[in-house]
C-alpha atoms as a PDB file:
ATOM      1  CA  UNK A   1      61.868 -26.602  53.594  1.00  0.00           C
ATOM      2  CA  UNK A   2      59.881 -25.531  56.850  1.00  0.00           C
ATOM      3  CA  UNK A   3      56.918 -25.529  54.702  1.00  0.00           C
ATOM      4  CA  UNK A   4      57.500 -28.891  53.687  1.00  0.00           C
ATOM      5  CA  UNK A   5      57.723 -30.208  57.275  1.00  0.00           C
ATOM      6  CA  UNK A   6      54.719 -28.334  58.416  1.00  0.00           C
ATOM      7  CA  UNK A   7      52.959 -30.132  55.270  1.00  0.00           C
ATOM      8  CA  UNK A   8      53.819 -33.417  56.074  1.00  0.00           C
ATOM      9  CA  UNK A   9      53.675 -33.306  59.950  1.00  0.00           C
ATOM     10  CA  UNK A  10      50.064 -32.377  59.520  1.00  0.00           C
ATOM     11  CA  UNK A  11      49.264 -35.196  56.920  1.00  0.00           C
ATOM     12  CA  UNK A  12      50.646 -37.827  59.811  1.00  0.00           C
ATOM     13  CA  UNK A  13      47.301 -36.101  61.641  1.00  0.00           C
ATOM     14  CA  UNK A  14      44.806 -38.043  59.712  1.00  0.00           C
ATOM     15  CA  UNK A  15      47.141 -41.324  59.394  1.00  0.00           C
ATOM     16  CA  UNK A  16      45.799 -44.770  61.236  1.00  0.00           C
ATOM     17  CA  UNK A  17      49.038 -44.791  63.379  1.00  0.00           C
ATOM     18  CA  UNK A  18      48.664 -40.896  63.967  1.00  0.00           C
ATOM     19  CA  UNK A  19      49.338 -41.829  67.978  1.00  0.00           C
ATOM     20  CA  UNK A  20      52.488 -43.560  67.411  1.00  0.00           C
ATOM     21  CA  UNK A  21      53.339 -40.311  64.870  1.00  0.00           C
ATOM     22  CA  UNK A  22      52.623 -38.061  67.261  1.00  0.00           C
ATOM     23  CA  UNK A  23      54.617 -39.523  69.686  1.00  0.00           C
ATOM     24  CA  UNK A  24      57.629 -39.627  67.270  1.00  0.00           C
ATOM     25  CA  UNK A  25      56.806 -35.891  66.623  1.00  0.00           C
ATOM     26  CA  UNK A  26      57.031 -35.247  70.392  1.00  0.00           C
ATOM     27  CA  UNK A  27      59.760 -37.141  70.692  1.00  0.00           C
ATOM     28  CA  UNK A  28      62.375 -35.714  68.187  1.00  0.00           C
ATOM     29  CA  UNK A  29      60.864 -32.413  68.706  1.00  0.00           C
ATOM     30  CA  UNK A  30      62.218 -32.087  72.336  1.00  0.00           C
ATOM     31  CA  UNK A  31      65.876 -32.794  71.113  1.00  0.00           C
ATOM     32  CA  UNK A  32      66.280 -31.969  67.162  1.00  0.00           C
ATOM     33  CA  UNK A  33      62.844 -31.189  65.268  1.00  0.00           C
ATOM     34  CA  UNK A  34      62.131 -28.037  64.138  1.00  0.00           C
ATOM     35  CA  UNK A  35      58.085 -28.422  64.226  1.00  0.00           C
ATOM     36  CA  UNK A  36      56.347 -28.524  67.389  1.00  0.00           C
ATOM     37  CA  UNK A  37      54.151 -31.090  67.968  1.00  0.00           C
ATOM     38  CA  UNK A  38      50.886 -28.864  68.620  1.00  0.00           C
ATOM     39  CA  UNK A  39      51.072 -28.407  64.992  1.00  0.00           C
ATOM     40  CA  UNK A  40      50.121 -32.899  65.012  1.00  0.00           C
ATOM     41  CA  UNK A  41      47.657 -33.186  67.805  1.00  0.00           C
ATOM     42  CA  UNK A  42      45.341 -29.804  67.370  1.00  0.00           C
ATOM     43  CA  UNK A  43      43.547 -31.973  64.409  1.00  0.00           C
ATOM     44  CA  UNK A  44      44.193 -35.284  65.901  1.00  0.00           C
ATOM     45  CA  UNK A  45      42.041 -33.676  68.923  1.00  0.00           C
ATOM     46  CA  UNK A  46      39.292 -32.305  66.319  1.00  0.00           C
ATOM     47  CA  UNK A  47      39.306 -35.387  64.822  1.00  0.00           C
ATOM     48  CA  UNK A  48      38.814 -37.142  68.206  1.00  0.00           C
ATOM     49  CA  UNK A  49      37.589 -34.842  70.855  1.00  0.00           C
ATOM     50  CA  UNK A  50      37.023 -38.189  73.229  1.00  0.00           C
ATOM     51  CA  UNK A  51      40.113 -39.256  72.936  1.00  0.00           C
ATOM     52  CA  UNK A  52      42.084 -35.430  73.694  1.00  0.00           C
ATOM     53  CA  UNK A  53      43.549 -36.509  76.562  1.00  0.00           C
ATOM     54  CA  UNK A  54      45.200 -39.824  75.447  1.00  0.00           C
ATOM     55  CA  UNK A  55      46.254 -38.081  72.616  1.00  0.00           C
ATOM     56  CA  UNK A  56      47.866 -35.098  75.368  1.00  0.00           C
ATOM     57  CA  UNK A  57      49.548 -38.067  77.636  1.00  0.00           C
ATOM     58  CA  UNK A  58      51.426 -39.318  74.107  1.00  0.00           C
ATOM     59  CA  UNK A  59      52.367 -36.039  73.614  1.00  0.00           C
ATOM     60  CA  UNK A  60      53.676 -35.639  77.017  1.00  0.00           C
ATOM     61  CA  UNK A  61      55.105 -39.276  77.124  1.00  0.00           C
ATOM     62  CA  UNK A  62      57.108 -38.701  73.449  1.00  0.00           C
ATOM     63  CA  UNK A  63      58.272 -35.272  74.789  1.00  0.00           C
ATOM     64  CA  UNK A  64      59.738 -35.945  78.213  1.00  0.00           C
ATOM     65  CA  UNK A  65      61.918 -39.186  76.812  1.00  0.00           C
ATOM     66  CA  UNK A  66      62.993 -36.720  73.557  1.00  0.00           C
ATOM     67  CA  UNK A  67      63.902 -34.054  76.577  1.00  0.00           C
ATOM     68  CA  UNK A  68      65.901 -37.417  78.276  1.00  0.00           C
ATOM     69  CA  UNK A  69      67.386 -37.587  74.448  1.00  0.00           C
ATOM     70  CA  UNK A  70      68.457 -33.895  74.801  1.00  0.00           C
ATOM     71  CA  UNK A  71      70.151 -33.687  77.667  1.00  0.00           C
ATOM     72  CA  UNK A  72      71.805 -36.709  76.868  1.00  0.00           C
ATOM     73  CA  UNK A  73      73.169 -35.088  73.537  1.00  0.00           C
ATOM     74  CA  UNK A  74      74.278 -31.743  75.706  1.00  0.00           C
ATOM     75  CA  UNK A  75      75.763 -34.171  78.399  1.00  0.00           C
ATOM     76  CA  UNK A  76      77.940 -36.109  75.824  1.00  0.00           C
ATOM     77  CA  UNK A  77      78.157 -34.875  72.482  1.00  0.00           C
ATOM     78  CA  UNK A  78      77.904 -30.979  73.033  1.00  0.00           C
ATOM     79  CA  UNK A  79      81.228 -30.428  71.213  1.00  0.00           C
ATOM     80  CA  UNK A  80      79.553 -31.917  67.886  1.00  0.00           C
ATOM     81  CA  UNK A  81      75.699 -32.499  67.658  1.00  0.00           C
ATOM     82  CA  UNK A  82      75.089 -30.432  70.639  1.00  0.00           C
ATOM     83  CA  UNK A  83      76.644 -27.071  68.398  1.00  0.00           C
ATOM     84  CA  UNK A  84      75.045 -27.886  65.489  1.00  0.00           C
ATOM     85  CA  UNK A  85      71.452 -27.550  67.306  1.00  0.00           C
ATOM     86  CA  UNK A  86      72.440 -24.201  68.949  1.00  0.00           C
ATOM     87  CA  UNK A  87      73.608 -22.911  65.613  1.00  0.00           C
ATOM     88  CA  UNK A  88      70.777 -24.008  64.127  1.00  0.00           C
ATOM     89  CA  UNK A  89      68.603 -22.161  66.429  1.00  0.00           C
ATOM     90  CA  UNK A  90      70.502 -19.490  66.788  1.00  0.00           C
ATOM     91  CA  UNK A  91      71.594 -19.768  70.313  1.00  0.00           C
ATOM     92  CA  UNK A  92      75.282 -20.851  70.381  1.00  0.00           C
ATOM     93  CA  UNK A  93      76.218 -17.400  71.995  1.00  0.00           C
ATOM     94  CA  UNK A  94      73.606 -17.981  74.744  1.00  0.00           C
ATOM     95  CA  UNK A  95      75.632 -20.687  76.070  1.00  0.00           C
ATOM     96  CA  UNK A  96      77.954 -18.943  78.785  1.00  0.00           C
ATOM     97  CA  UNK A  97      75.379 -16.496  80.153  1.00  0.00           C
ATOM     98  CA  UNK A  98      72.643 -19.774  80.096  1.00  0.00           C
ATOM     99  CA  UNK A  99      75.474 -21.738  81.408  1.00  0.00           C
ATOM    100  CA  UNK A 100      76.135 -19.128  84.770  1.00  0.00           C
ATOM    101  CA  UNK A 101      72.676 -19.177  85.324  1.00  0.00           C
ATOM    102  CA  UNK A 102      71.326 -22.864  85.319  1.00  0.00           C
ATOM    103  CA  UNK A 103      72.490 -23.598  88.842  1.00  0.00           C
ATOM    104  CA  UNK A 104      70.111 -21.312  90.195  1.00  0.00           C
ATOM    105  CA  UNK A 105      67.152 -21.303  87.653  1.00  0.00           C
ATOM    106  CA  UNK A 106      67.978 -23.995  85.562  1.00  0.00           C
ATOM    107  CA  UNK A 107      64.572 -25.747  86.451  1.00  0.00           C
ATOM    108  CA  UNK A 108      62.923 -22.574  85.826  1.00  0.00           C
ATOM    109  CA  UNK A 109      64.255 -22.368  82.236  1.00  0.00           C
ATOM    110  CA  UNK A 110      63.157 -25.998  81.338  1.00  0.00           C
ATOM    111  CA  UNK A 111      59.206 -24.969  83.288  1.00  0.00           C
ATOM    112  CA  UNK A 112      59.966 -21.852  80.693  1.00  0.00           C
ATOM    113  CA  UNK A 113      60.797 -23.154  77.709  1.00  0.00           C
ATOM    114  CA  UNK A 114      58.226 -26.653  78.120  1.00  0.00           C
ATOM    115  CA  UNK A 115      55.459 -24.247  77.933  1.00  0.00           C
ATOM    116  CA  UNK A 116      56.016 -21.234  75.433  1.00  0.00           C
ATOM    117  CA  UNK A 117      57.010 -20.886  71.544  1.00  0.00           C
ATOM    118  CA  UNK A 118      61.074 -21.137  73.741  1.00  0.00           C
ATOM    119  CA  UNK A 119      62.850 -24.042  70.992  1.00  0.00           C
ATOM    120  CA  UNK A 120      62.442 -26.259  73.852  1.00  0.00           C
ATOM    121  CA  UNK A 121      65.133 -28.561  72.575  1.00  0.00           C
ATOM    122  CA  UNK A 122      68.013 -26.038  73.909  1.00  0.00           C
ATOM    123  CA  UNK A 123      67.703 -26.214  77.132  1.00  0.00           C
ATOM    124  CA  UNK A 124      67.412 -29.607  77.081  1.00  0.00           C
ATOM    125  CA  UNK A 125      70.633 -29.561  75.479  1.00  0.00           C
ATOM    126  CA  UNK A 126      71.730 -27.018  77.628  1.00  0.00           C
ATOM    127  CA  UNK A 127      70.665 -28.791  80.695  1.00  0.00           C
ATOM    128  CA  UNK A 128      72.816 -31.831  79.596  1.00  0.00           C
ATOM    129  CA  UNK A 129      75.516 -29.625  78.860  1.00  0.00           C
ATOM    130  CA  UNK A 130      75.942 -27.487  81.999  1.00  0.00           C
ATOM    131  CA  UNK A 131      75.023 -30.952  83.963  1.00  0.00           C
ATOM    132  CA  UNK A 132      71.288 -29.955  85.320  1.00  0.00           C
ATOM    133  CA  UNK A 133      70.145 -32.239  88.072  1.00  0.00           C
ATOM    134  CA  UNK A 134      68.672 -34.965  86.186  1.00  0.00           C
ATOM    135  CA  UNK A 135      65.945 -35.734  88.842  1.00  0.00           C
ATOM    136  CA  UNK A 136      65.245 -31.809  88.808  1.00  0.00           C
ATOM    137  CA  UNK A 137      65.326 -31.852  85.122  1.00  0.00           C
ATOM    138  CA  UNK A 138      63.174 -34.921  84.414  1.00  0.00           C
ATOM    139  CA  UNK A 139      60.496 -32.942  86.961  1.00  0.00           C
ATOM    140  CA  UNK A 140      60.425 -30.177  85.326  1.00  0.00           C
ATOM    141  CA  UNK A 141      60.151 -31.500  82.084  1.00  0.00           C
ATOM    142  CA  UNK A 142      57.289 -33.295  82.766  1.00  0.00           C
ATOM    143  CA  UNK A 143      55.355 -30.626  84.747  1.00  0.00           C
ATOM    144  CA  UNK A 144      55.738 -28.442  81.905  1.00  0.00           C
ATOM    145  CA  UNK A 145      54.843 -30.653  78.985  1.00  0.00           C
ATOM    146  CA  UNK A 146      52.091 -32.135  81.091  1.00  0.00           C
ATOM    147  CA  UNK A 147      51.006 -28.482  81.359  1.00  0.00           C
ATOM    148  CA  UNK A 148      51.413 -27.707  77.714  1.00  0.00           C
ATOM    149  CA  UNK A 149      49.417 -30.427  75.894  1.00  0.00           C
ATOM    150  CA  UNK A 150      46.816 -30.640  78.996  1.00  0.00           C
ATOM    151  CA  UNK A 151      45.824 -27.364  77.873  1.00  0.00           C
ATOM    152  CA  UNK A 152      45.693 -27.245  74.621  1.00  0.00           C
ATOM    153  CA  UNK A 153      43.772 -30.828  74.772  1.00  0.00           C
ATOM    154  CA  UNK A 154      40.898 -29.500  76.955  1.00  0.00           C
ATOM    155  CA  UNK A 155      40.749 -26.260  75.487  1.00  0.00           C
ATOM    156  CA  UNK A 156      40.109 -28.286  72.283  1.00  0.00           C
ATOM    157  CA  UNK A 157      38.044 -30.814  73.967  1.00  0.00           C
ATOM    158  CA  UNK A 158      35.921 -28.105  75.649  1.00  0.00           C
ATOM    159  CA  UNK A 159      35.220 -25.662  73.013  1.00  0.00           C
ATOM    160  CA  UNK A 160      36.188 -27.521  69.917  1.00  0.00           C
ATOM    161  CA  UNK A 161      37.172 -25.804  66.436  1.00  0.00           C
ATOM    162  CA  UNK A 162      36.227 -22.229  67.292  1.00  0.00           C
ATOM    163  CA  UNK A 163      39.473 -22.305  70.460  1.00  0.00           C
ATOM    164  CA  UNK A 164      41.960 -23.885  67.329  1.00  0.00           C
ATOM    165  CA  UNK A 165      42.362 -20.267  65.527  1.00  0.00           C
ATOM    166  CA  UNK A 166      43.415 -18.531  69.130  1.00  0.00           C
ATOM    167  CA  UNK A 167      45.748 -21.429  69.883  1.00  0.00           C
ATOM    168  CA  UNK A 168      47.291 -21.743  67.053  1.00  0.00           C
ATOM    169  CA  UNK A 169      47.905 -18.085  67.131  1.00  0.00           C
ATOM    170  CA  UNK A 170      48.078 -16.459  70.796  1.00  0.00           C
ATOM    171  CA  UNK A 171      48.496 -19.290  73.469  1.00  0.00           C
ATOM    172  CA  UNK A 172      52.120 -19.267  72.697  1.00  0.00           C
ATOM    173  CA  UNK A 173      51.732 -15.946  73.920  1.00  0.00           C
ATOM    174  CA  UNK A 174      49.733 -16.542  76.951  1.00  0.00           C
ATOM    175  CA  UNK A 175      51.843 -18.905  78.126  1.00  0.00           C
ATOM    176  CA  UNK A 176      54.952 -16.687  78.351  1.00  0.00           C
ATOM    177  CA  UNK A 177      52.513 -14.052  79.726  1.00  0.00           C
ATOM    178  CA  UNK A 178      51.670 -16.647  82.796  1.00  0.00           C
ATOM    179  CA  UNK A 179      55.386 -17.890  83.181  1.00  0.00           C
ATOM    180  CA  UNK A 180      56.669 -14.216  83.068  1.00  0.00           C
ATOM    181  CA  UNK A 181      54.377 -13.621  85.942  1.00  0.00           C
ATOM    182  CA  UNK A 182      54.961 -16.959  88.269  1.00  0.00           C
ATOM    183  CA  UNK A 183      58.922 -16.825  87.871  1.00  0.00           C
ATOM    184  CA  UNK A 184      58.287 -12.928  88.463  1.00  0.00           C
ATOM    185  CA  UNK A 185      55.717 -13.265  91.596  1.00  0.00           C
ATOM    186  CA  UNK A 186      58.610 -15.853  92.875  1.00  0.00           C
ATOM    187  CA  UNK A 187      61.437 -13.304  92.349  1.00  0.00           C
ATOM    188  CA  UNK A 188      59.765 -10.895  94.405  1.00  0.00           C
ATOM    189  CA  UNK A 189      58.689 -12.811  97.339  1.00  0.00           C
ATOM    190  CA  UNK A 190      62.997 -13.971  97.379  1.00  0.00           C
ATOM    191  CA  UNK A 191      63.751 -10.524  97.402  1.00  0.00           C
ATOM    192  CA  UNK A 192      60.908  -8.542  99.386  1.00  0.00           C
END
């Protein structure tokens, strides 16, 4: 079934309303989707290298209302919908340790999690469940998306088909590398 998604998320790439896809992708991808929308706009960019960062701002627009649509479904329907995501993704158990935590580095999580391989959709649902500042939230959100697609745009616009084999396969990587070591360099300079 993933498969299948993958399949026909990339087939939207080539389609003459592949902005308005992508923005659907990025939209339902913040909240429910299983298929991040990298996997829509790394050929859309290919396709269009002028046009990478209008593509990147879609992306970024589609995610941080979909993120608005998550913590809306952790703020009110967390008992039904809400579940049914965490199950999905395997984090239902996560809740009560998230939950303790998101006072203090709740808009770390959603900076975290808008920027790595993290199913970005729970903590937006988590954020809406545990009652994140929604001015903090919103923020975040978009500082990390912005971040995200930004990068992977002018990477793409820069340097063209030879960066799509590293991003497809090790940015994800990078990108927890860098937030491991910002949230970390912040840690210590709290507690040193």
């Amino acid at each position: 079934m993933l498969r299948r998604l993958y399949d026909w998320t990339m087939g939207l790439a080539s389609h003459r309303h592949s902005l308005w896809a992508l923005f659907g992708v990025s939209f339902v991808e913040s909240s429910v989707f299983p298929i991040p929308p990298d996997v829509l706009m790394i050929p859309m960019v290919l396709a269009r290298r002028d046009r990478a960062f209008m593509i990147a701002a879609v992306a970024t627009i589609g995610s941080v209302l979909g993120a608005l649509l998550g913590y809306w479904i952790g703020a009110t329907l967390m008992d039904s919908l809400g579940q049914w995501v965490l199950t999905a993704y395997g984090k239902q158990d996560s809740f009560d340790h998230l939950a303790a935590r998101f006072d203090e580095y709740g808009a770390w999580a959603v900076l975290f999690a808008g920027v790595t391989p993290f199913p970005f959709k729970v903590i937006t649902i988590f954020s809406g469940a545990v009652s994140l500042s929604l001015p903090i939230f919103i923020a975040s959100s978009i500082i990390a998306r912005a971040l995200r697609f930004f990068i992977v745009a002018g990477l793409l616009w820069r340097f063209g088909e030879p960066i799509r084999d590293f991003i497809e396969r090790r940015l994800g990587l990078v990108f927890t590398l860098f937030m491991i070591c910002l949230i970390g360099g912040f840690v210590a300079l709290r507690y040193l």
